[in-house]
C-alpha atoms as a PDB file:
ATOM      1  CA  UNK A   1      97.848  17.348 115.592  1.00  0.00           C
ATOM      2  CA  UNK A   2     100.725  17.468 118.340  1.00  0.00           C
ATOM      3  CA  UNK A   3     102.368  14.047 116.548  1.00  0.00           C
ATOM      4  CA  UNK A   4     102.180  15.949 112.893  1.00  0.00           C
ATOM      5  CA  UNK A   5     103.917  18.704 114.447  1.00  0.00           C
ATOM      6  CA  UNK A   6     106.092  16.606 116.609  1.00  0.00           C
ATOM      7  CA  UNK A   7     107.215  14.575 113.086  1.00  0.00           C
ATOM      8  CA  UNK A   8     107.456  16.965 110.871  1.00  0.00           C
ATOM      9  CA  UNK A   9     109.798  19.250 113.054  1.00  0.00           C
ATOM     10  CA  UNK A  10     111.874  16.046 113.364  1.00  0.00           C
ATOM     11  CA  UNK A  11     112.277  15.721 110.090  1.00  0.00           C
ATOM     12  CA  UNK A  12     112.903  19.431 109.364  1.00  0.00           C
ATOM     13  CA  UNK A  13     115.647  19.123 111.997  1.00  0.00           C
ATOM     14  CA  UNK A  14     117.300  16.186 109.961  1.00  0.00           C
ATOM     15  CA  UNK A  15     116.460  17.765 106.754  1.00  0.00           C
ATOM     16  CA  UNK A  16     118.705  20.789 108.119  1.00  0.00           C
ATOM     17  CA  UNK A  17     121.780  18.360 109.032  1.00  0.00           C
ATOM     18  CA  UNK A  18     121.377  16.588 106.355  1.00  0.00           C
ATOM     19  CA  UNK A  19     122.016  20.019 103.538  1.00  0.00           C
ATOM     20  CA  UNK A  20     125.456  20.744 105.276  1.00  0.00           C
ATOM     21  CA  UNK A  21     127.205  23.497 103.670  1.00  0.00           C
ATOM     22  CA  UNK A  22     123.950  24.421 101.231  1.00  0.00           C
ATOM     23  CA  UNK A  23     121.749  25.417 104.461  1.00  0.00           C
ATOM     24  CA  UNK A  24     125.267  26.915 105.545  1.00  0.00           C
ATOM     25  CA  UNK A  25     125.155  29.089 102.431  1.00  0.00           C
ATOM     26  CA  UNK A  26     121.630  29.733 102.229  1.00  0.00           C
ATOM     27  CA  UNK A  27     122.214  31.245 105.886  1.00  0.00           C
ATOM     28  CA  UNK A  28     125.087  33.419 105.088  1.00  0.00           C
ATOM     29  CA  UNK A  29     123.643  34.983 102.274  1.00  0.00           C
ATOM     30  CA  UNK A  30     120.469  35.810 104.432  1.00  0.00           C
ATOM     31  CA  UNK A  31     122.284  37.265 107.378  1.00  0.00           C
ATOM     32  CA  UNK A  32     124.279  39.220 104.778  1.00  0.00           C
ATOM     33  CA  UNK A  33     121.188  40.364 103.353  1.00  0.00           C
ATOM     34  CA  UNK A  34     119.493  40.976 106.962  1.00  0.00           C
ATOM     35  CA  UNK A  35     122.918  42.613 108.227  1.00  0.00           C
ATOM     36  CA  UNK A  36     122.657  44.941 105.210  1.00  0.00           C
ATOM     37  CA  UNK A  37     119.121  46.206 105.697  1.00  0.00           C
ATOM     38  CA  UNK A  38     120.179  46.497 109.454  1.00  0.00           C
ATOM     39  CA  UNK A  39     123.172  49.046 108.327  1.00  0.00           C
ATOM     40  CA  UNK A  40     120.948  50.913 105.648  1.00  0.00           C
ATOM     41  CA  UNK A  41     118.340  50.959 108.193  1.00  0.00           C
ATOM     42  CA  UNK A  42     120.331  52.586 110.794  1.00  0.00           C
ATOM     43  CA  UNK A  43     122.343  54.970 108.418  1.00  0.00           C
ATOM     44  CA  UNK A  44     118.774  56.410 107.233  1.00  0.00           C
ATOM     45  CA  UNK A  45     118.393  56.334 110.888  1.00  0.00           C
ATOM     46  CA  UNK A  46     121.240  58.482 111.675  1.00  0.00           C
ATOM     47  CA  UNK A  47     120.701  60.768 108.661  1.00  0.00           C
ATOM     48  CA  UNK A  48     116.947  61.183 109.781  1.00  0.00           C
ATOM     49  CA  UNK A  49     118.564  62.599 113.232  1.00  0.00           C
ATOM     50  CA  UNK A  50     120.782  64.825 111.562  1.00  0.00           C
ATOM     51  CA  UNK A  51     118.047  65.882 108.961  1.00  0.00           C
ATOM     52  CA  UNK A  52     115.774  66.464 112.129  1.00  0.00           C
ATOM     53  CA  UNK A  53     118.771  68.603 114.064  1.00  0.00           C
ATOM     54  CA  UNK A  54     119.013  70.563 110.910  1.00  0.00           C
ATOM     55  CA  UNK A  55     115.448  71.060 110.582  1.00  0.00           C
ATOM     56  CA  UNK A  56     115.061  72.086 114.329  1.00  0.00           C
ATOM     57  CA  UNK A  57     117.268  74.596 113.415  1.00  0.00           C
ATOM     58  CA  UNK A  58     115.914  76.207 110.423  1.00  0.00           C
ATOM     59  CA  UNK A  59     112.739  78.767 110.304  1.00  0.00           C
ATOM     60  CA  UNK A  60     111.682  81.519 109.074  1.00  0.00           C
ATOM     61  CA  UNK A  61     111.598  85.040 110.739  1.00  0.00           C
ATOM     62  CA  UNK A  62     108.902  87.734 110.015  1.00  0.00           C
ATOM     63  CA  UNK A  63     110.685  91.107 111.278  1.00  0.00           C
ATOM     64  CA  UNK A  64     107.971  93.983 111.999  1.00  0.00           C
ATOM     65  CA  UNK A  65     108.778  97.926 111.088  1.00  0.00           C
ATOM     66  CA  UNK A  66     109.847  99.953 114.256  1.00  0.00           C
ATOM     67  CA  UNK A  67     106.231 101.472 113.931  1.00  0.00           C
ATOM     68  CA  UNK A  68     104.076  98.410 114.607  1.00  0.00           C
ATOM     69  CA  UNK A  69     103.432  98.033 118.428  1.00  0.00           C
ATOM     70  CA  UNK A  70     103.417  94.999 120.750  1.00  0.00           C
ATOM     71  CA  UNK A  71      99.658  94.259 120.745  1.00  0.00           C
ATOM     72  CA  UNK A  72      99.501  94.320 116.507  1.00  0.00           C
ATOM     73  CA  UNK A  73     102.562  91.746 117.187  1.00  0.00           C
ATOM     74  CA  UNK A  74     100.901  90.115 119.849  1.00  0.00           C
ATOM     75  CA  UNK A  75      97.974  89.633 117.813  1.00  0.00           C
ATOM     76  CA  UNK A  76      99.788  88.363 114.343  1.00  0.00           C
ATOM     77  CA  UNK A  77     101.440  86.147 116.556  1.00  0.00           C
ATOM     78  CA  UNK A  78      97.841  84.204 117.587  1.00  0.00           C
ATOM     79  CA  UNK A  79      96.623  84.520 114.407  1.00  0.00           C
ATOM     80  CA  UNK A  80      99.535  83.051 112.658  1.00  0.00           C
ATOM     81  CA  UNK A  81      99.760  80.540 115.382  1.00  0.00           C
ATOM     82  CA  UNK A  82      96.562  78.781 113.631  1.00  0.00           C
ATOM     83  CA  UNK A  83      97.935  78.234 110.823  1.00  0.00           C
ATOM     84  CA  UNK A  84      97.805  74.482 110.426  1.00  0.00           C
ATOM     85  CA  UNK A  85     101.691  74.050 108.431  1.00  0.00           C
ATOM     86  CA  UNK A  86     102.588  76.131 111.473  1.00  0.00           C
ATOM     87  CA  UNK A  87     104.156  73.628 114.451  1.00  0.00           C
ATOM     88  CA  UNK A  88     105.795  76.292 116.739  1.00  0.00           C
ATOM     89  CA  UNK A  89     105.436  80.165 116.995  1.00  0.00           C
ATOM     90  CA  UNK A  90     108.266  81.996 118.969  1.00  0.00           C
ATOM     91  CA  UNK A  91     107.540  86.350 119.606  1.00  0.00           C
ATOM     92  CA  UNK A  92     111.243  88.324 120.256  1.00  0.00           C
ATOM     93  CA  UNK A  93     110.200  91.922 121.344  1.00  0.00           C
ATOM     94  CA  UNK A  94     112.372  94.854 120.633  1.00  0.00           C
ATOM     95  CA  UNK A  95     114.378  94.355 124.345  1.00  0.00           C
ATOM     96  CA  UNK A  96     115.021  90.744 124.153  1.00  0.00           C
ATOM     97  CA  UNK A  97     116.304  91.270 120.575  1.00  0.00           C
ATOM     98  CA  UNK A  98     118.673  93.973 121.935  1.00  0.00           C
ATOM     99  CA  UNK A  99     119.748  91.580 124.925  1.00  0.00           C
ATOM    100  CA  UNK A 100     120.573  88.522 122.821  1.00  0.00           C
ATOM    101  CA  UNK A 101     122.895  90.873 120.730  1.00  0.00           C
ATOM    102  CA  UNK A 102     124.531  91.475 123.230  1.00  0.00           C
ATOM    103  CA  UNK A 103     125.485  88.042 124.471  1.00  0.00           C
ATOM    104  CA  UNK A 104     125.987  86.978 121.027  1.00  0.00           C
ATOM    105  CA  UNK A 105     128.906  89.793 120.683  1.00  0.00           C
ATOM    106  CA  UNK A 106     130.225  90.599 124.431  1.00  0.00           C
ATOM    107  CA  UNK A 107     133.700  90.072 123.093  1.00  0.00           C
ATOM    108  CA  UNK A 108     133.260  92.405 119.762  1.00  0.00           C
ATOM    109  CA  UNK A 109     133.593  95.670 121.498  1.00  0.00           C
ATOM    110  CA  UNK A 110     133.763  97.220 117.734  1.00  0.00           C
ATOM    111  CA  UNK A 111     130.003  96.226 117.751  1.00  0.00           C
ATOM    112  CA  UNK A 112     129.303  97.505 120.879  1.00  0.00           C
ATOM    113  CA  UNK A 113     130.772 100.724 120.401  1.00  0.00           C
ATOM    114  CA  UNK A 114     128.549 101.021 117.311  1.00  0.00           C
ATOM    115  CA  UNK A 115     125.562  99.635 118.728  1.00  0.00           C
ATOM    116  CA  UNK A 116     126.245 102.930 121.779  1.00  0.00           C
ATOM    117  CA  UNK A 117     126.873 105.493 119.370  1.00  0.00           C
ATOM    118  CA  UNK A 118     123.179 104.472 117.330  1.00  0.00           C
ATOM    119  CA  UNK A 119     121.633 105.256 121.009  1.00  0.00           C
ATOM    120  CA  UNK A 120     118.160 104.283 120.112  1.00  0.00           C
ATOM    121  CA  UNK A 121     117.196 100.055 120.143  1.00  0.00           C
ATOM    122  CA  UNK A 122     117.758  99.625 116.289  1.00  0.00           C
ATOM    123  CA  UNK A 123     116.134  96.186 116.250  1.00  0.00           C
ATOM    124  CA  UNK A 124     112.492  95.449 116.407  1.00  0.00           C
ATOM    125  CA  UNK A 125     110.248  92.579 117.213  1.00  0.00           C
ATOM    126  CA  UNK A 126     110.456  89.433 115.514  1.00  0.00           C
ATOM    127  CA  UNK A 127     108.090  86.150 115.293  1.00  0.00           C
ATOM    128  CA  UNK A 128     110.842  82.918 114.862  1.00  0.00           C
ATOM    129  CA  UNK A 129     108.064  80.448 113.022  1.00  0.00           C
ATOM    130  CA  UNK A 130     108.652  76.756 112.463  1.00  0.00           C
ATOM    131  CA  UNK A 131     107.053  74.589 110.232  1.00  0.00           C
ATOM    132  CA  UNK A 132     106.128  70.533 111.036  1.00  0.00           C
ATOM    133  CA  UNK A 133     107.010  69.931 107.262  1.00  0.00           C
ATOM    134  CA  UNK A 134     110.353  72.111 105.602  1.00  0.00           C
ATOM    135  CA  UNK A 135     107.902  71.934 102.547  1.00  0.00           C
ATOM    136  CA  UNK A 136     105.269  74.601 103.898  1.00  0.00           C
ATOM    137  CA  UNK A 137     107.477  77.289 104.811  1.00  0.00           C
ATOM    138  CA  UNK A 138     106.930  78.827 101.103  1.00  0.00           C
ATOM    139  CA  UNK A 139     102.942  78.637 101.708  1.00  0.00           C
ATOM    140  CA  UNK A 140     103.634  80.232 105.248  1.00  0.00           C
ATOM    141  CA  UNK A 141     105.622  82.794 103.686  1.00  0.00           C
ATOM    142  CA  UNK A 142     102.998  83.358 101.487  1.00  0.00           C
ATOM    143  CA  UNK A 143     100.382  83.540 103.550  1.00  0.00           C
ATOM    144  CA  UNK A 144     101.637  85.622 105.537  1.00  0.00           C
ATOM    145  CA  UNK A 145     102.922  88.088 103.150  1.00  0.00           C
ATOM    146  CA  UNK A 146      99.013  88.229 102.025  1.00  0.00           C
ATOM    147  CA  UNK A 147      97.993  88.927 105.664  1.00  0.00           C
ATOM    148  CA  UNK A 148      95.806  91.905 107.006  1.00  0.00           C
ATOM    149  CA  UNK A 149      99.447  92.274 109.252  1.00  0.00           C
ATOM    150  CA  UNK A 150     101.493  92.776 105.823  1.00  0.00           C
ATOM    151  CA  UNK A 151     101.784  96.801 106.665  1.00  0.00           C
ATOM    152  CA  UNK A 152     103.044  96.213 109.827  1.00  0.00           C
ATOM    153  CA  UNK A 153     105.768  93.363 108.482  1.00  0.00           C
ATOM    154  CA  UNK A 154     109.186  94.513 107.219  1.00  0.00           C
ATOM    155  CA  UNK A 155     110.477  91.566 105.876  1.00  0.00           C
ATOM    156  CA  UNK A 156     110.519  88.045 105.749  1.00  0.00           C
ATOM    157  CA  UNK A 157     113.460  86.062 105.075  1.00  0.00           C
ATOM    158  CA  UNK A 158     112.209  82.789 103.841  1.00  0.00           C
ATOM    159  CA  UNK A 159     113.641  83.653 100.103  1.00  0.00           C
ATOM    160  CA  UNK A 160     117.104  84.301 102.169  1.00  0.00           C
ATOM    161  CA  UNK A 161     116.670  80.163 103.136  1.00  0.00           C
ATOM    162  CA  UNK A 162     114.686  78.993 100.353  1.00  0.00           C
ATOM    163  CA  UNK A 163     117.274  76.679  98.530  1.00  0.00           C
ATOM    164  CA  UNK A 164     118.272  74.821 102.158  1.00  0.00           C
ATOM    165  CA  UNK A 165     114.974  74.607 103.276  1.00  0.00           C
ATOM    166  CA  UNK A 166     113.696  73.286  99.939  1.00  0.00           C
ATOM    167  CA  UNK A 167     117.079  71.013  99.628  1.00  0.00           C
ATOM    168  CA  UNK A 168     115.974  69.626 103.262  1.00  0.00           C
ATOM    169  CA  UNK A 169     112.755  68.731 102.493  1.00  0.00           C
ATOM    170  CA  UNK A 170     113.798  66.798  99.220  1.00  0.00           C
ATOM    171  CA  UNK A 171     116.883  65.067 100.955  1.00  0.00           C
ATOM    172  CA  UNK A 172     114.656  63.904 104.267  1.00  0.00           C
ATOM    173  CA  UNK A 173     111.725  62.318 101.233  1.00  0.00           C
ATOM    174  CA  UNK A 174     114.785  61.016  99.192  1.00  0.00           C
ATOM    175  CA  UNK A 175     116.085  59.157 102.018  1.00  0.00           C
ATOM    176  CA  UNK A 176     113.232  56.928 103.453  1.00  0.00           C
ATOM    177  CA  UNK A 177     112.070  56.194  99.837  1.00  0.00           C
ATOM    178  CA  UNK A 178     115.739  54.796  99.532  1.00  0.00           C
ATOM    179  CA  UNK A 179     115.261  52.718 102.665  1.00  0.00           C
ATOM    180  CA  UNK A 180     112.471  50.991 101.668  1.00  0.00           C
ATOM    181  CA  UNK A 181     113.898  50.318  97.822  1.00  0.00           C
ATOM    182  CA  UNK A 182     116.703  48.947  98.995  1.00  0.00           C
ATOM    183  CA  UNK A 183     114.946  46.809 102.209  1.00  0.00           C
ATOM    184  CA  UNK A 184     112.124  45.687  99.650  1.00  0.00           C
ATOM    185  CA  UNK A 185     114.739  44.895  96.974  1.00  0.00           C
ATOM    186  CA  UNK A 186     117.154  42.703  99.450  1.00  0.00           C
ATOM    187  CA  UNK A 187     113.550  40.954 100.452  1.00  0.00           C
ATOM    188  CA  UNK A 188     113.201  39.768  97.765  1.00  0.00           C
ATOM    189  CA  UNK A 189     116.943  38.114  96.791  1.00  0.00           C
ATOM    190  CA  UNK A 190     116.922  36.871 100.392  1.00  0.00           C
ATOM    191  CA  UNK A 191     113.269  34.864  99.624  1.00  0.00           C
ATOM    192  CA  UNK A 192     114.669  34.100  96.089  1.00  0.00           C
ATOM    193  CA  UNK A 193     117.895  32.436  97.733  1.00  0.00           C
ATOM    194  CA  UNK A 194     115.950  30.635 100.260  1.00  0.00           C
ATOM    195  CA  UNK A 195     113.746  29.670  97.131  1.00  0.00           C
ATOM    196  CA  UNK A 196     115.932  28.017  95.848  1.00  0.00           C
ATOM    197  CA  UNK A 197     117.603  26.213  98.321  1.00  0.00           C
ATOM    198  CA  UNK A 198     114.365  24.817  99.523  1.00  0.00           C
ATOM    199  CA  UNK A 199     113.718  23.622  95.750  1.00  0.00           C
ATOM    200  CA  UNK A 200     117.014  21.966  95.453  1.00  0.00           C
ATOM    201  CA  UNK A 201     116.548  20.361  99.022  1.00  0.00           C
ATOM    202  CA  UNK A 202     113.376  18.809  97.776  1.00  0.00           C
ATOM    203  CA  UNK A 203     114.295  17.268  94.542  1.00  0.00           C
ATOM    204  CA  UNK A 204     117.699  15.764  96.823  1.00  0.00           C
ATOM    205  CA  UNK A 205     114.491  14.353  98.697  1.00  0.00           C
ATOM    206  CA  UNK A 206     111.964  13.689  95.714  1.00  0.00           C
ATOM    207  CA  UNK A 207     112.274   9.808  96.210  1.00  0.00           C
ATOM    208  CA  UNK A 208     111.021  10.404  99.790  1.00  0.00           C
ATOM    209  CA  UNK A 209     108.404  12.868  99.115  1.00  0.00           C
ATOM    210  CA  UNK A 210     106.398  10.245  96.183  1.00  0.00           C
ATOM    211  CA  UNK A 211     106.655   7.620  98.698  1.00  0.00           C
ATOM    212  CA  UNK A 212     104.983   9.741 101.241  1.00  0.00           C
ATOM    213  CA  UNK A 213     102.423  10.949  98.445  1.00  0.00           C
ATOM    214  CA  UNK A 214     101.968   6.775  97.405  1.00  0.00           C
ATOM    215  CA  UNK A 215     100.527   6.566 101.614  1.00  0.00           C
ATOM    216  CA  UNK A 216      98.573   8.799 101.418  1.00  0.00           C
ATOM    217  CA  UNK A 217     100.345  11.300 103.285  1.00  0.00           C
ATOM    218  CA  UNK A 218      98.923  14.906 102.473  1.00  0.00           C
ATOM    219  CA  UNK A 219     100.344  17.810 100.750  1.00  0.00           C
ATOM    220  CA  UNK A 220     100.177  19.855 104.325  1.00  0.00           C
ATOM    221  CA  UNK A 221     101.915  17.411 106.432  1.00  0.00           C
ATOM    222  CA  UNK A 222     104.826  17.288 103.258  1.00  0.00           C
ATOM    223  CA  UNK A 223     104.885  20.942 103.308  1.00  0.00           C
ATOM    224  CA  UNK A 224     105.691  21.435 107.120  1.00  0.00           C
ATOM    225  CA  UNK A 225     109.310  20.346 107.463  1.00  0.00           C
ATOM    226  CA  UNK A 226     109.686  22.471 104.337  1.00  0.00           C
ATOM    227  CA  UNK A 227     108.201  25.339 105.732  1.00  0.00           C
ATOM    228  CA  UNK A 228     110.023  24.559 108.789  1.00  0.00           C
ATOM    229  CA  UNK A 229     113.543  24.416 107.296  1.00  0.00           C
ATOM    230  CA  UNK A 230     112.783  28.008 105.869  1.00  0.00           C
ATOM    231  CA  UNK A 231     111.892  29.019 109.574  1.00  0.00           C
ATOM    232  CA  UNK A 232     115.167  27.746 110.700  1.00  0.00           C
ATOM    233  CA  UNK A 233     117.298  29.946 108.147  1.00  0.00           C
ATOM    234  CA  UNK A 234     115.188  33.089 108.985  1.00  0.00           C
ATOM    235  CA  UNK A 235     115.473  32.741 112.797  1.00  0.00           C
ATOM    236  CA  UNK A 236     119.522  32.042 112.533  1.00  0.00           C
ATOM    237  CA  UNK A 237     120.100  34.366 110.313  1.00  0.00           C
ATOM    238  CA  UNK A 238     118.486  37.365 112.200  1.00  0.00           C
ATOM    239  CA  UNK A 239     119.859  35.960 115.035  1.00  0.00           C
ATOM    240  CA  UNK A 240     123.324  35.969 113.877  1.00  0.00           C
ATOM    241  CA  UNK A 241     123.017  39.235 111.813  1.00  0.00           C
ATOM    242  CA  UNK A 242     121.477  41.653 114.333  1.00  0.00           C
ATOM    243  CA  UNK A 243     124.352  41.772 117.161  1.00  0.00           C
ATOM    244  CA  UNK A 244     127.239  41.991 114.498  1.00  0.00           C
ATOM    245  CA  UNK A 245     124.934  44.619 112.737  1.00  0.00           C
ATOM    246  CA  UNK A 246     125.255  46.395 116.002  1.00  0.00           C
ATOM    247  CA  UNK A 247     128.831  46.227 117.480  1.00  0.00           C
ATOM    248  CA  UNK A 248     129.896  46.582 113.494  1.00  0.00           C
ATOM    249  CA  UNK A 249     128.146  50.049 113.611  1.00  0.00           C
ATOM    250  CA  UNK A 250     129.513  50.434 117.234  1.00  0.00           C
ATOM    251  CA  UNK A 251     133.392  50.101 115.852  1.00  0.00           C
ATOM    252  CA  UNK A 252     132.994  51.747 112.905  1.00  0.00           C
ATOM    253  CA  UNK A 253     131.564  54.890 115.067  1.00  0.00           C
ATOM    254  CA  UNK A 254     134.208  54.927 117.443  1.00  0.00           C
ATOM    255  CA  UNK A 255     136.959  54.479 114.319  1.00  0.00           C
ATOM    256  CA  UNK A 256     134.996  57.872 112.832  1.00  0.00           C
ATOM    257  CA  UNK A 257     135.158  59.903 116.143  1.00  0.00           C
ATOM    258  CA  UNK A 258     138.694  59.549 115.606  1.00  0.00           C
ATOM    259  CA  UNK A 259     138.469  60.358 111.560  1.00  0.00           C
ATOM    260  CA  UNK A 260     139.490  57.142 110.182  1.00  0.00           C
ATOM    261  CA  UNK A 261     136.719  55.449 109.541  1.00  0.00           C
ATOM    262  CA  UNK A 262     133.372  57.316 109.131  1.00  0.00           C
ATOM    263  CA  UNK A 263     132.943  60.748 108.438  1.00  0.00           C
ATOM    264  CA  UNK A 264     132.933  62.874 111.893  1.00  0.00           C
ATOM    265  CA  UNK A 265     128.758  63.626 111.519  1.00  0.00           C
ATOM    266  CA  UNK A 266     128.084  60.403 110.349  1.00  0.00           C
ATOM    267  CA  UNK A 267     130.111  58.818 113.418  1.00  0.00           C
ATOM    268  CA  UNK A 268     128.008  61.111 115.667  1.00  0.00           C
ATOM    269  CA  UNK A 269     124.467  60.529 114.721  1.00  0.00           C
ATOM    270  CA  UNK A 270     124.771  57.059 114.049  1.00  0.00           C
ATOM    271  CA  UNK A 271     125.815  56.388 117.514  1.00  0.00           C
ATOM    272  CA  UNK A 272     123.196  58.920 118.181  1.00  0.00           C
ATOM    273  CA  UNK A 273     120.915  56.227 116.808  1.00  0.00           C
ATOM    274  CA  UNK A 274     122.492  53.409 118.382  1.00  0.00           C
ATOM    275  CA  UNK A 275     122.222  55.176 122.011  1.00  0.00           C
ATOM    276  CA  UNK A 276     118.454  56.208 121.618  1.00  0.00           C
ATOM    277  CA  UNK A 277     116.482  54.473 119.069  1.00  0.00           C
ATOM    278  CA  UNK A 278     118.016  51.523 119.081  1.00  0.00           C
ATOM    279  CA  UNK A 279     118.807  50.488 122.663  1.00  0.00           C
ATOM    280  CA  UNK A 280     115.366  52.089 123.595  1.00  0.00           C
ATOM    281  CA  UNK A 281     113.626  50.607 121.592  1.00  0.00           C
ATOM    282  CA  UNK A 282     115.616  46.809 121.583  1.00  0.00           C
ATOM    283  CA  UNK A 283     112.716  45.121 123.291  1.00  0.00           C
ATOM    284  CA  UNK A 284     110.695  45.824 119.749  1.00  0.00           C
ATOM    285  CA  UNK A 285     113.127  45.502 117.693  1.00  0.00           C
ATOM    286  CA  UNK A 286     114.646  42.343 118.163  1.00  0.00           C
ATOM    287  CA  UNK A 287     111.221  40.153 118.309  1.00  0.00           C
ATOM    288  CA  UNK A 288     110.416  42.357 114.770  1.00  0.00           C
ATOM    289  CA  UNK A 289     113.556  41.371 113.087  1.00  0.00           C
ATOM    290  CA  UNK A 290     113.313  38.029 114.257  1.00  0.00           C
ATOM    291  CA  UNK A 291     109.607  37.886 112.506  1.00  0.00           C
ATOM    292  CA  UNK A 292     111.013  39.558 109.542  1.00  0.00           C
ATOM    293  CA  UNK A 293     113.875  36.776 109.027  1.00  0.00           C
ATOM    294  CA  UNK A 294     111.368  33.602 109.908  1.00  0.00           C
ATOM    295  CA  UNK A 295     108.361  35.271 107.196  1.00  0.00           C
ATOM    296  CA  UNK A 296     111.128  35.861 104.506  1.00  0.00           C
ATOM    297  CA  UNK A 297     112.406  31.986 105.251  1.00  0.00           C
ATOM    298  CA  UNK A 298     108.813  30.495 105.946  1.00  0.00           C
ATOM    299  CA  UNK A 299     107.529  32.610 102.610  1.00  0.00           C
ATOM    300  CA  UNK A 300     109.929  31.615 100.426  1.00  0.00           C
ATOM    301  CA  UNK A 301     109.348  28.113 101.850  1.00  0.00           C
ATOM    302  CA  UNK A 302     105.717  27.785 101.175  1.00  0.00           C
ATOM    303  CA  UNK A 303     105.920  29.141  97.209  1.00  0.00           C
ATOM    304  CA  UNK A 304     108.788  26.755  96.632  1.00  0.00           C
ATOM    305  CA  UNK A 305     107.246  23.612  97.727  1.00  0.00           C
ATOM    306  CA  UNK A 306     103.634  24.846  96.527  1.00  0.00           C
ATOM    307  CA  UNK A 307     105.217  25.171  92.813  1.00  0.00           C
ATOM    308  CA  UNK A 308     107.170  21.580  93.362  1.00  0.00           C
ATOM    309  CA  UNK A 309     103.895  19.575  94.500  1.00  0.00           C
ATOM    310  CA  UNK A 310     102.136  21.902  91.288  1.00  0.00           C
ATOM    311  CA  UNK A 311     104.986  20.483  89.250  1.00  0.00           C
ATOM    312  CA  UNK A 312     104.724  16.939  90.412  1.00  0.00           C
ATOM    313  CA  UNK A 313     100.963  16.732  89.891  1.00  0.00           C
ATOM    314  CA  UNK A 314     100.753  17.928  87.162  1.00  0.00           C
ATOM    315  CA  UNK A 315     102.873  15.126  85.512  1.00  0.00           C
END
């Protein structure tokens, strides 16, 4: 077992030196693949901050009429606190209302004046409710609307947001299934590439292979350097790609903080994403990448010389 592997790596290895500037291709067309997922990857990244800022920002607000009273407020906030689309509940009585207005405008004395004059506390409690999914705020809105609370509720301003909520619910969907097209789609060309190469490497070596198949030398020990050859342009590749993915990213980020590269926002959350997810979370993502790049080489390996030995028996 240990002198299969032992050979066949050897011969892999020479295999490798031997192809020159074709495994030199093959290589830079994978790490330009893998370096291309890596920047999609951590723009969707960066947008899926931005889309979660922007989400953490928007909810909808259920003001009650001057007449309801703290408990029936109280109480509608519970029971709308079970509602299952419901991920956060937050109650504003009459006072605190008052005293955020009042930090909000300290410098408009206009509003002041006219908030003096009224005498009375004009504003009256409000529940601030957040959804886990920007899609359910219309069934909240609904649902609430159709509550036993509805004569005690004013308004509710989820029609006021409905077009950005709706937009960000669309835009946060649109943008992972664009992610995966485009990962699954550069999968492919990189295992088509490396394909290829592997094919062309083996009929440079055909001679070789049928006197190995007149020893008696079996189709698993002439598959291994193969399959080890598309191990070696994976592993490189990833290698190479992943730390001028990330000081790429890095420049182009500090270029945009200064507005000539990137826009401003995109400059910010993508080194955002740089500074948290990635650098956190390096220890995973390195060892994943790396199995991505050796499976798309070692794949693409295996069908190549599995239709080649197909080939050659059946003639």
């Amino acid at each position: 077992m240990w002198l299969q592997f032992s050979r066949t790596l050897k011969t892999a290895v020479k295999n490798f030196r031997r192809n020159g500037w074709l495994a030199i291709a093959t290589i830079s067309v994978l790490m330009i693949s893998v370096f291309i997922i890596n920047l999609q990857i951590s723009i969707v990244g960066a947008r899926d901050l931005l889309l979660s800022d922007i989400k953490n920002r928007v909810n909808i607000s259920v003001y009650f009429t001057p007449e309801a009273s703290e408990s029936d407020v109280k109480k509608a906030e519970e029971d709308f606190g079970k509602y299952q689309e419901v991920e956060k509940i937050e109650y504003i009585s009459k006072e605190q209302a008052l005293e955020d207005f009042n930090k909000e405008y300290a410098e408009n004395e206009i509003l002041l004046k006219s908030l003096e004059e009224i005498g009375d506390n004009p504003f009256t409690a409000t529940l601030n409710i957040k959804a886990g999914n920007p899609r359910d705020y219309e069934l909240i809105a609904t649902m609430i609307k159709g509550s036993v609370y509805q004569e005690a509720i004013d308004t509710v301003n989820y029609d006021k947001h409905r077009d950005v909520i709706n937009s960000l619910g669309a835009e946060i969907e649109s943008s992972r299934k664009t992610a995966v097209g485009l990962a699954i789609t550069l999968g492919v060309v990189a295992i088509l590439i490396t394909f290829n190469t592997v094919r062309l490497t083996m009929y440079s070596h055909s001679r070789e292979i049928e006197i190995m198949r007149l020893v008696g030398a079996s189709n698993n020990f002439i598959r291994m350097p193969y399959i080890w050859e598309g191990l070696f342009y994976g592993l490189i590749s990833v290698t190479i790609a992943l730390p001028i993915s990330y000081f790429y990213l890095k420049f182009l980020t500090q270029e945009g903080a200064s507005g000539t590269a990137l826009p401003f926002a995109n400059a910010v959350y993508i080194q955002q994403f740089l500074d948290t997810v990635f650098l956190e979370n390096i220890l995973y993502i390195i060892p994943a990448e790396i199995g991505v790049g050796i499976l798309l080489g070692v794949v693409s390996s295996f069908i190549a010389i599995g239709r080649y030995l197909r080939e050659k028996k059946g003639r």
